[in-house]
PDB file of N, CA and C in Angstrom:
ATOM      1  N   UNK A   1     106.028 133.075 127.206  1.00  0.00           N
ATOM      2  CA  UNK A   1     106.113 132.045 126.210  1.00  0.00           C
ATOM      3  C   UNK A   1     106.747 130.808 126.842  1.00  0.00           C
ATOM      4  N   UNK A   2     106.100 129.522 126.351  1.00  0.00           N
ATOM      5  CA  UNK A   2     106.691 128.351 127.451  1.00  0.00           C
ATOM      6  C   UNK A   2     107.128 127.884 126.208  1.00  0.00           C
ATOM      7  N   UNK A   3     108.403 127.127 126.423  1.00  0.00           N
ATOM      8  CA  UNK A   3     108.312 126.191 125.370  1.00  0.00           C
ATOM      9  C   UNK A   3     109.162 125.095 126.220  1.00  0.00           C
ATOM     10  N   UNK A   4     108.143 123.898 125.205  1.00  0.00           N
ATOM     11  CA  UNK A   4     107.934 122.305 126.061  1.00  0.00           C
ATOM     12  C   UNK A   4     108.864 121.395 125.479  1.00  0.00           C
ATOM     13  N   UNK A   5     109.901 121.270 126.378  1.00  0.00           N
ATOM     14  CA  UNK A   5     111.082 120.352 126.092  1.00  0.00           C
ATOM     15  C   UNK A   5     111.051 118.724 126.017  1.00  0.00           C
ATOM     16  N   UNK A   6     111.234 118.215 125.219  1.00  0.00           N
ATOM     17  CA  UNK A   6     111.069 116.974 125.099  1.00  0.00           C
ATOM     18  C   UNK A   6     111.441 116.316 126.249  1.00  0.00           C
ATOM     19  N   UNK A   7     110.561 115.589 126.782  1.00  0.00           N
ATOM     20  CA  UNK A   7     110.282 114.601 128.226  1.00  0.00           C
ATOM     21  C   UNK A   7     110.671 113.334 127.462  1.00  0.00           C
ATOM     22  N   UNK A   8     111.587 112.660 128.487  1.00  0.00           N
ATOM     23  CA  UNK A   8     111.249 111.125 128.259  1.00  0.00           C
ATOM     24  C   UNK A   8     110.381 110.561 127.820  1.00  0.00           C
ATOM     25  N   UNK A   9     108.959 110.996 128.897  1.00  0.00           N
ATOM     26  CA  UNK A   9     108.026 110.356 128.009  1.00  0.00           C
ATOM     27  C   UNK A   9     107.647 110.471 126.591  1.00  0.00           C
ATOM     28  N   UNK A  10     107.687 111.289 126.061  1.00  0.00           N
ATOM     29  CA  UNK A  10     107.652 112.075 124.785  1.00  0.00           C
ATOM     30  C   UNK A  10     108.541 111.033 123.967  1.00  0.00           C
ATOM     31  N   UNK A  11     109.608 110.410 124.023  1.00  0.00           N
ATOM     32  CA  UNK A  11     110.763 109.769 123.572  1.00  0.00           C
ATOM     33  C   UNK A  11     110.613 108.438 123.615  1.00  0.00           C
ATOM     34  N   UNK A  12     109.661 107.598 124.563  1.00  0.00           N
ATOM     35  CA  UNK A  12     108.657 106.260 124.754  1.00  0.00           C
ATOM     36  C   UNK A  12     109.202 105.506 123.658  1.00  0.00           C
ATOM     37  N   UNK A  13     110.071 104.316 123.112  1.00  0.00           N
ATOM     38  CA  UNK A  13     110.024 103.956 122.367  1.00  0.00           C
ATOM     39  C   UNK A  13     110.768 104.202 121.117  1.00  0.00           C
ATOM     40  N   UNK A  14     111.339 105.763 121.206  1.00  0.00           N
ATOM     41  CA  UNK A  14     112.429 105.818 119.897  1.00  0.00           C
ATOM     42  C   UNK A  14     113.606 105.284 120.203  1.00  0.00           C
ATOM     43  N   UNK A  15     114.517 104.865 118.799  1.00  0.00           N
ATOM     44  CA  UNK A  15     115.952 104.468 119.137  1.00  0.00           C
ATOM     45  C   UNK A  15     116.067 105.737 119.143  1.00  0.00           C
ATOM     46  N   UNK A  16     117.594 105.583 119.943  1.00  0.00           N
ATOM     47  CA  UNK A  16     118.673 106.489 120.404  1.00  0.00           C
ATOM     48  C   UNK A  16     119.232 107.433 118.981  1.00  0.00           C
ATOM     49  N   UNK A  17     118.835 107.140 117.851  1.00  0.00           N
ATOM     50  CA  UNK A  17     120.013 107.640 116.640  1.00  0.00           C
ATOM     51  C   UNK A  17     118.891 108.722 116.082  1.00  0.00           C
ATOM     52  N   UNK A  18     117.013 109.079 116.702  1.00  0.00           N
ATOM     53  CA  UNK A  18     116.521 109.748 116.051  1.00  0.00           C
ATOM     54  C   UNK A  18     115.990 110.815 117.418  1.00  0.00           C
ATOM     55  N   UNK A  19     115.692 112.180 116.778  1.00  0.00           N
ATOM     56  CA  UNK A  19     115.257 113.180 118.244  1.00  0.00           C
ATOM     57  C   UNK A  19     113.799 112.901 118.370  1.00  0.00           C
ATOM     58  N   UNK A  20     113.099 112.706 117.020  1.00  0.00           N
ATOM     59  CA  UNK A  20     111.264 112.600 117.308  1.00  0.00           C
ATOM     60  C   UNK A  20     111.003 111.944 116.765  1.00  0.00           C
ATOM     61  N   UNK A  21     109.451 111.548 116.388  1.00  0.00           N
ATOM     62  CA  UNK A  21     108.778 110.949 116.039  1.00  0.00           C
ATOM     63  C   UNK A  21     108.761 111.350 114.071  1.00  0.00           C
ATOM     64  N   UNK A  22     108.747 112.451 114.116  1.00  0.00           N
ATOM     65  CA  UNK A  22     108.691 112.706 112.954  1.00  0.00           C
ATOM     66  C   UNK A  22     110.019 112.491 112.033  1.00  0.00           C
ATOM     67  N   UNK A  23     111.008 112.529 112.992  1.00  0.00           N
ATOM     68  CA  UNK A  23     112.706 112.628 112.177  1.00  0.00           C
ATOM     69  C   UNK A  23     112.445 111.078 111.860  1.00  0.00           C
ATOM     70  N   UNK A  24     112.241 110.355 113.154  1.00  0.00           N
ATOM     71  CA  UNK A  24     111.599 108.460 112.369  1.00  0.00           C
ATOM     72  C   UNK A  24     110.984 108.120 111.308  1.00  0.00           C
ATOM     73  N   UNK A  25     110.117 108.902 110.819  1.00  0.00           N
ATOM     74  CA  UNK A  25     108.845 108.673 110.046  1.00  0.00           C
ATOM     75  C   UNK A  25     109.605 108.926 108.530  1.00  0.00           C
ATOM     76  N   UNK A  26     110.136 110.315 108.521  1.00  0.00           N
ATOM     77  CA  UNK A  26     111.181 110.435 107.437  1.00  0.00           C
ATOM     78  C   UNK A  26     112.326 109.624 107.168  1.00  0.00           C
ATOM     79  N   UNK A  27     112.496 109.055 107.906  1.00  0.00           N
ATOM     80  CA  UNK A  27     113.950 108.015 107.864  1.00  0.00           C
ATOM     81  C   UNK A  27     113.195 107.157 107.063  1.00  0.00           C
ATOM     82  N   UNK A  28     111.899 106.465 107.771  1.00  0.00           N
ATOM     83  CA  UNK A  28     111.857 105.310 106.979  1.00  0.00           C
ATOM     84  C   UNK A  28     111.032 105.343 105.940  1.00  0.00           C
ATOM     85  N   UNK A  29     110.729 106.399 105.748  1.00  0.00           N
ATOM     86  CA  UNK A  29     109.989 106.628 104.127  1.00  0.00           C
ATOM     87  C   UNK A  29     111.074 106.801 103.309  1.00  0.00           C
ATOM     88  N   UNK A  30     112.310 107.470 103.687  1.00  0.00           N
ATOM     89  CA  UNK A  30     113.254 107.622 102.696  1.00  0.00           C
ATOM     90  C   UNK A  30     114.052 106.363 102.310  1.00  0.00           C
ATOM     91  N   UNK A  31     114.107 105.582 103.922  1.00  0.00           N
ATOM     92  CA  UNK A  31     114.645 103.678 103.560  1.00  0.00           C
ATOM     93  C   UNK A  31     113.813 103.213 102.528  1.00  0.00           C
ATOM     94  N   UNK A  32     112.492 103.122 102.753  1.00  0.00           N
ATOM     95  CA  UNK A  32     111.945 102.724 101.734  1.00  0.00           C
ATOM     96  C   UNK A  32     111.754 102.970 100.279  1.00  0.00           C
ATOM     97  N   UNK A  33     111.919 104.159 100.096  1.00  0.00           N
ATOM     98  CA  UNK A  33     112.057 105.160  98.727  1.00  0.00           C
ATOM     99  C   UNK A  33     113.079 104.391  98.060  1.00  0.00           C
ATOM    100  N   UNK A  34     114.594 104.218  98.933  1.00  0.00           N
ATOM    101  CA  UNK A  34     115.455 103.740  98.711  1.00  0.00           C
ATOM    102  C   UNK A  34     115.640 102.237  98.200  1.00  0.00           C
ATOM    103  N   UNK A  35     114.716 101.620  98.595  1.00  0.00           N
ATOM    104  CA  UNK A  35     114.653 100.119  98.667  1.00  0.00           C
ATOM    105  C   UNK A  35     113.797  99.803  97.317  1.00  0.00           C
ATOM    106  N   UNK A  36     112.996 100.608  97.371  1.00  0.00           N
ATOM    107  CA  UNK A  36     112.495 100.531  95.705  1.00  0.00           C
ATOM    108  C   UNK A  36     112.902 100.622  94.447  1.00  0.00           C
ATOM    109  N   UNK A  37     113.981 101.879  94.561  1.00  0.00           N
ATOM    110  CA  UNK A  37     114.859 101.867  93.764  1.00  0.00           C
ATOM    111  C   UNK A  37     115.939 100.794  93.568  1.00  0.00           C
ATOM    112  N   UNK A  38     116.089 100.616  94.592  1.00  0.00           N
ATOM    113  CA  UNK A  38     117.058  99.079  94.240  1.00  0.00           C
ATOM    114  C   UNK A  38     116.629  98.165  93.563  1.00  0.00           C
ATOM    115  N   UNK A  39     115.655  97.458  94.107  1.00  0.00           N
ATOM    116  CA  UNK A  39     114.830  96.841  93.625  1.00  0.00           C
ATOM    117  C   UNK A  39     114.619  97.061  92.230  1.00  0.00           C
ATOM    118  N   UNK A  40     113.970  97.720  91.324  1.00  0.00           N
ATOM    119  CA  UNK A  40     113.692  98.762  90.446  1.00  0.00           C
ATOM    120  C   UNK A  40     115.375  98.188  89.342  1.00  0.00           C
ATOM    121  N   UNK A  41     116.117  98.540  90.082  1.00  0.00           N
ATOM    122  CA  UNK A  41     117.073  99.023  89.049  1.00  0.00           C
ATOM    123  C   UNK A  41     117.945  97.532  88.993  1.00  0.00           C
ATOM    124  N   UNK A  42     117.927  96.619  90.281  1.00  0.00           N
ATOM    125  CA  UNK A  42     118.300  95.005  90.047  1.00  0.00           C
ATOM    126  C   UNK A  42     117.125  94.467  89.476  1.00  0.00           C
ATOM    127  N   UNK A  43     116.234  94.681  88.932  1.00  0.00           N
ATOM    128  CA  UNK A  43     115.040  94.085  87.673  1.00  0.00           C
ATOM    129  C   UNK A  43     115.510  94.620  86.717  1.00  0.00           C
ATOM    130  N   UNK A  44     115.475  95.666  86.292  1.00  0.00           N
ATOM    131  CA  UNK A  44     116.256  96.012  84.990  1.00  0.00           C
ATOM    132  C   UNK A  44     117.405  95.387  84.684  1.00  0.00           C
ATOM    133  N   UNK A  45     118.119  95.357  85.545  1.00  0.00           N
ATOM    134  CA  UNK A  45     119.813  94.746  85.364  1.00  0.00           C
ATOM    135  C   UNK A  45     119.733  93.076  85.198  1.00  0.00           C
ATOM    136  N   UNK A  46     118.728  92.325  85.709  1.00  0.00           N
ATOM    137  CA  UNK A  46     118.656  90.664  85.288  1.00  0.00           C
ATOM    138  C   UNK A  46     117.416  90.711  84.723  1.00  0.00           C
ATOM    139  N   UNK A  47     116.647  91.489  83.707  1.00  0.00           N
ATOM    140  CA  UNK A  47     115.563  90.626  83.384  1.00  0.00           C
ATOM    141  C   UNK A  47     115.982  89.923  82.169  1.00  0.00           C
TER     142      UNK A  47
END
């Protein structure tokens, strides 16, 4: 059984604060999730 350790190359381009590509992808769907709700809830609060 091999198992394939993340290479630099593999890492091309991520910041330093995430391990993959996918832990990125979730970050910023959840920033964004987040940002809607704000949004969302400062419209309610001044309309």
């Amino acid at each position: 059984m091999i198992i394939k350790e993340n290479s630099s190359q593999d890492r091309d381009g991520l910041p330093p604060f995430v391990n993959s590509w996918k832990q990125l992808y979730i970050l910023l769907i959840g920033m964004l999730a987040l940002q809607i709700v704000l949004f969302y809830l400062f419209m309610t609060r001044f309309q």
